[in-house]
Protein backbone atom coordinates (compact mmCIF):
# COMPACT_ATOMS: atom_id res chain seq x y z
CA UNK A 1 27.36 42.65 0.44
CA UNK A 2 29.49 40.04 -1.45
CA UNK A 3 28.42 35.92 -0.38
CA UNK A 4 31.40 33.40 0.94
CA UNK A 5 31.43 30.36 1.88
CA UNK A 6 32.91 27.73 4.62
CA UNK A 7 33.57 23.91 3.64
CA UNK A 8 32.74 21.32 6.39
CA UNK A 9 31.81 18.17 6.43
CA UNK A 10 27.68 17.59 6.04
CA UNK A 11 26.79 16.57 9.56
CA UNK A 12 23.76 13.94 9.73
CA UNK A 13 22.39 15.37 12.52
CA UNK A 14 22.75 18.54 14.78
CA UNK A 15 25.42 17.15 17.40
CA UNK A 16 27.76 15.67 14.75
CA UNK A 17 27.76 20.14 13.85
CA UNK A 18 31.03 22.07 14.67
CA UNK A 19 28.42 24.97 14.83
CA UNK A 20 25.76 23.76 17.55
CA UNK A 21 25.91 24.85 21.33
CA UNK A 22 24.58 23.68 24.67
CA UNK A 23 23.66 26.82 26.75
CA UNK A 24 24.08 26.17 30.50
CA UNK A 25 20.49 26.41 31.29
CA UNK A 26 17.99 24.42 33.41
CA UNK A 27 16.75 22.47 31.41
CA UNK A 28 20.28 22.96 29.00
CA UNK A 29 18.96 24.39 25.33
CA UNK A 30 20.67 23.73 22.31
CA UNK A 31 21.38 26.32 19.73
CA UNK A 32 22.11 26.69 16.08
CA UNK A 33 24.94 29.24 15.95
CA UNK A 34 24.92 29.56 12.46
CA UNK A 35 20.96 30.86 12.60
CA UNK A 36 20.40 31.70 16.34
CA UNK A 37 17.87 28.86 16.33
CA UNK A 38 16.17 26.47 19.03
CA UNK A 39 17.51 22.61 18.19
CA UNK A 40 15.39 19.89 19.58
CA UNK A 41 15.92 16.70 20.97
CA UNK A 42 15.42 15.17 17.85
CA UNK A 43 17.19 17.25 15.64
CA UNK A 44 20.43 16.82 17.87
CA UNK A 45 20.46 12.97 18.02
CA UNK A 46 18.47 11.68 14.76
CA UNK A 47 17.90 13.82 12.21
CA UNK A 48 19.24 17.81 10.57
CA UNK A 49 16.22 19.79 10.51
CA UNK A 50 14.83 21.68 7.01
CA UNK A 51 16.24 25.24 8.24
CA UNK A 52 19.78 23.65 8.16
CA UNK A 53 21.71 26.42 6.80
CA UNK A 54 24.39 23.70 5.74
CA UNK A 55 24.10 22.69 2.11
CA UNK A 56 25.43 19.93 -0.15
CA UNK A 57 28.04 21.65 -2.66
CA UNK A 58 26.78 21.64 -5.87
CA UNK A 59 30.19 20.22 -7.05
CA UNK A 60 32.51 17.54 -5.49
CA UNK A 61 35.01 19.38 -3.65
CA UNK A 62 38.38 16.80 -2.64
């Protein structure tokens, strides 16, 4: 299968993401929908965690 990709903006952090998601849950869980993953407290409102699937380009796209 070929590779693509998808420009966005490099978020800081998990809730400045267009691809994280707050299931309705008691208490709510936050999701990675890019890699079906757990986000923690931390990782939403300080900092991205290493399993980020979002990378710097390797080029400076305008």
């Amino acid at each position: 299968m070929s590779k693509g990709i998808i420009v966005v903006d490099m978020p800081e952090r998990c809730n400045q993401c267009k691809f994280w998601f707050a299931k309705a849950t008691v208490p709510i869980e936050y999701r990675c929908m890019g890699l079906q993953k757990e986000i923690t407290e931390k990782n939403l409102t300080e900092e991205k965690p290493d399993w980020c699937p979002i990378k710097e380009a390797p080029i400076k796209l305008e």
